[in-house]
C-alpha atoms as a PDB file:
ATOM      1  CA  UNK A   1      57.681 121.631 149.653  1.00  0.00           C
ATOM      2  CA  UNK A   2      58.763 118.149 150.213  1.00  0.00           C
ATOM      3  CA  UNK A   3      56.208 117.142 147.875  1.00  0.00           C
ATOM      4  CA  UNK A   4      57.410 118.902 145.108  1.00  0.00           C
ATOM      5  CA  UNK A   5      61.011 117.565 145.803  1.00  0.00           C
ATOM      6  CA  UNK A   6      59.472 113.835 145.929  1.00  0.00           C
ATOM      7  CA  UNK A   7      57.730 115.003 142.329  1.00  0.00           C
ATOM      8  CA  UNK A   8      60.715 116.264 140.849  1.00  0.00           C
ATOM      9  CA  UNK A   9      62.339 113.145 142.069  1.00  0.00           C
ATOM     10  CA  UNK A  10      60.094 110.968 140.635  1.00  0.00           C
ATOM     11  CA  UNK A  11      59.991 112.336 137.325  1.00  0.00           C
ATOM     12  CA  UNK A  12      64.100 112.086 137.300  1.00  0.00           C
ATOM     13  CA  UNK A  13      63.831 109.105 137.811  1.00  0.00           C
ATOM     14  CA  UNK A  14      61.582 108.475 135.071  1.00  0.00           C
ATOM     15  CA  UNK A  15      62.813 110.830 132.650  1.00  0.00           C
ATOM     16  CA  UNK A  16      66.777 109.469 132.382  1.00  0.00           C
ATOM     17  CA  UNK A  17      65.854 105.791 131.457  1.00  0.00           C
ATOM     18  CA  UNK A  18      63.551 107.231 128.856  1.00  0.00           C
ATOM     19  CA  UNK A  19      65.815 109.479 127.596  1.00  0.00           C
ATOM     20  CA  UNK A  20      68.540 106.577 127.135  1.00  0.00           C
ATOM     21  CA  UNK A  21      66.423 104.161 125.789  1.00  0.00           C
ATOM     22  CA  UNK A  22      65.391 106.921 122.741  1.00  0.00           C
ATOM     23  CA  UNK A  23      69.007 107.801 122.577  1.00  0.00           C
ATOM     24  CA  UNK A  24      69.854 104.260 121.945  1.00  0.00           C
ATOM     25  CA  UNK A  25      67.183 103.139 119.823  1.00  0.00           C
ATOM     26  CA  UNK A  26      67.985 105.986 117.058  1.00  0.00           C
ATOM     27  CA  UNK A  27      71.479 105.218 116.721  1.00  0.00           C
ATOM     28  CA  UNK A  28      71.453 103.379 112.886  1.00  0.00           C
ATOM     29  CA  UNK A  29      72.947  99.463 113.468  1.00  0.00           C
ATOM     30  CA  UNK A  30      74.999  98.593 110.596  1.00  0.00           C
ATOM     31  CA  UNK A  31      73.571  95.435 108.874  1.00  0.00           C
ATOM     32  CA  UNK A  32      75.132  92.065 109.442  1.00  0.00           C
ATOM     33  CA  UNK A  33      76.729  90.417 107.077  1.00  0.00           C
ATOM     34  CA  UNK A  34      74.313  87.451 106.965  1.00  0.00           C
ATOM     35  CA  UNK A  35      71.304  90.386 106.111  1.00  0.00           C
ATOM     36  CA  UNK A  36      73.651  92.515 103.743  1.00  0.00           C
ATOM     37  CA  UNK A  37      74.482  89.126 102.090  1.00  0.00           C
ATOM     38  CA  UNK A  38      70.797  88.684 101.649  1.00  0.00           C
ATOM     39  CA  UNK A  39      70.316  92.358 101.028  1.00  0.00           C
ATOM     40  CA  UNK A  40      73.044  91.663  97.731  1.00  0.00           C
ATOM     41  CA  UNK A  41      71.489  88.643  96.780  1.00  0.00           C
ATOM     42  CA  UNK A  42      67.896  90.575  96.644  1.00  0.00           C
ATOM     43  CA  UNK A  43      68.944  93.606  94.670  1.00  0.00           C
ATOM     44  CA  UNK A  44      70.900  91.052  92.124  1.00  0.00           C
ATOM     45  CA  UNK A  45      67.567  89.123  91.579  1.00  0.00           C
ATOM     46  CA  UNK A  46      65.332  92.025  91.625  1.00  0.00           C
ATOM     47  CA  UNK A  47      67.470  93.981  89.330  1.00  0.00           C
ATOM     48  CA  UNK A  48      69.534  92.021  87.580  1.00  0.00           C
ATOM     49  CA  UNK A  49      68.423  88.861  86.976  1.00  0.00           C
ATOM     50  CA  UNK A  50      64.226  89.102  87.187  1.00  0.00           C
ATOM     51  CA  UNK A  51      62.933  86.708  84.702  1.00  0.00           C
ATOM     52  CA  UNK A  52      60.107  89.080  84.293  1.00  0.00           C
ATOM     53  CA  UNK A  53      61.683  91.868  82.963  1.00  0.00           C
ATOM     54  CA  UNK A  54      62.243  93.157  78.968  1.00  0.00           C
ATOM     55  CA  UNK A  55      65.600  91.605  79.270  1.00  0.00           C
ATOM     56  CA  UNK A  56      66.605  89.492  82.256  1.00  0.00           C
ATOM     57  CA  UNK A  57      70.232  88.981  82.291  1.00  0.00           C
ATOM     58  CA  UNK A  58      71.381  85.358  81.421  1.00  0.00           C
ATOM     59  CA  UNK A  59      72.070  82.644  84.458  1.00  0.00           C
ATOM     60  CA  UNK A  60      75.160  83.358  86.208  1.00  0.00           C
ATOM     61  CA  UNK A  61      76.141  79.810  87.706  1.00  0.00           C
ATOM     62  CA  UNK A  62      79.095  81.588  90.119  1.00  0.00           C
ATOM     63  CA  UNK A  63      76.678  84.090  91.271  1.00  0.00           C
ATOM     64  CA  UNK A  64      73.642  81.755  91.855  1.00  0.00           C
ATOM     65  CA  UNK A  65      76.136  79.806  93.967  1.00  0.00           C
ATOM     66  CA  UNK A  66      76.919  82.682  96.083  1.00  0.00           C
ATOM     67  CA  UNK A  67      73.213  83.356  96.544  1.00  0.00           C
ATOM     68  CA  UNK A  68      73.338  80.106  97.880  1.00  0.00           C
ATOM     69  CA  UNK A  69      76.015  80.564  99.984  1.00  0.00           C
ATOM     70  CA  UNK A  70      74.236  83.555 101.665  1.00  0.00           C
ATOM     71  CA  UNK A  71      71.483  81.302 102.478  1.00  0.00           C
ATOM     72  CA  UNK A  72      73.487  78.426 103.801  1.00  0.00           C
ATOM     73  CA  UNK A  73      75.316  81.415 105.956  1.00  0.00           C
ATOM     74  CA  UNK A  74      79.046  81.412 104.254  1.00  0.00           C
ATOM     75  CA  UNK A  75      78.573  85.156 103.682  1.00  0.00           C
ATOM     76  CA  UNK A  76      82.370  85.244 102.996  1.00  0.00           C
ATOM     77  CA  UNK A  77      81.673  83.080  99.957  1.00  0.00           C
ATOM     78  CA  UNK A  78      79.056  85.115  98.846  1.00  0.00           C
ATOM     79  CA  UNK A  79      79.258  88.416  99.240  1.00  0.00           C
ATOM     80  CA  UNK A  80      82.345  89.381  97.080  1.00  0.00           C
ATOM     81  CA  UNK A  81      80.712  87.589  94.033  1.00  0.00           C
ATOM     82  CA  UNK A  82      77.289  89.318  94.489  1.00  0.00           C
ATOM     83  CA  UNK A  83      78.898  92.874  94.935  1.00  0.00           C
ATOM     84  CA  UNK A  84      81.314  92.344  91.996  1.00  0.00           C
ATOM     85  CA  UNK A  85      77.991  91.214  89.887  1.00  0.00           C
ATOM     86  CA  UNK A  86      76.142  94.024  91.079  1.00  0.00           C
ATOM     87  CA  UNK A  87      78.878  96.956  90.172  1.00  0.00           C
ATOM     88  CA  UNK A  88      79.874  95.291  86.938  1.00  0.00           C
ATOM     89  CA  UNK A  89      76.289  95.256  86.174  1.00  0.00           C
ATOM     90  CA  UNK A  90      76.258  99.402  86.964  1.00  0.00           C
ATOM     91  CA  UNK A  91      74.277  99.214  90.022  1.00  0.00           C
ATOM     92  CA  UNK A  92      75.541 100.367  93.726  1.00  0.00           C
ATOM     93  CA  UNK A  93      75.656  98.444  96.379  1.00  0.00           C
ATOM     94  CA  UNK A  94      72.944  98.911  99.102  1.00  0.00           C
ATOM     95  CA  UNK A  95      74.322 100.236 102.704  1.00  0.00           C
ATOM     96  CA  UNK A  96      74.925  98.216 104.923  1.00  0.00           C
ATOM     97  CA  UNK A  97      72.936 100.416 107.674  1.00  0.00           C
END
């Protein structure tokens, strides 16, 4: 009998941290805004502005500044331009989780 109890014990004690851990880990972490800033900036060059497609859209000086501004980390800067470019362009924006 008390070697069942010990078992049961031990397993309890083994189960919970597992259990919290999985719990934890599938909860869905919203994006920063440095990665949805790059997120923006990828979906405007894939999308948008790809040289190689049938009709790339033309050079966009404000928005290729604000790609630059996601990658110098002034997200601020950045990521109102991108997501204007990408709705006026008919696109929606990517979530940002």
């Amino acid at each position: 009998m008390k070697i069942q109890t010990a078992g049961l014990a031990l397993c309890a004690a083994f189960a919970l941290p597992i259990a919290v851990v999985h719990a934890q880990a599938s909860k869905v972490l919203p994006m920063s805004d440095r990665q949805y800033c790059q997120s923006l900036a990828d979906s405007y060059t894939t999308y948008v502005n790809d040289p190689n497609s049938r009709r790339p859209a033309p050079a966009n000086v404000s928005v290729q500044s604000a790609i630059a501004q996601c990658q110098s980390g002034n997200t601020a800067a950045g990521i109102p331009v991108l997501e204007k470019a990408l709705v006026n362009a008919g696109f929606t924006l990517p979530a940002r989780s």
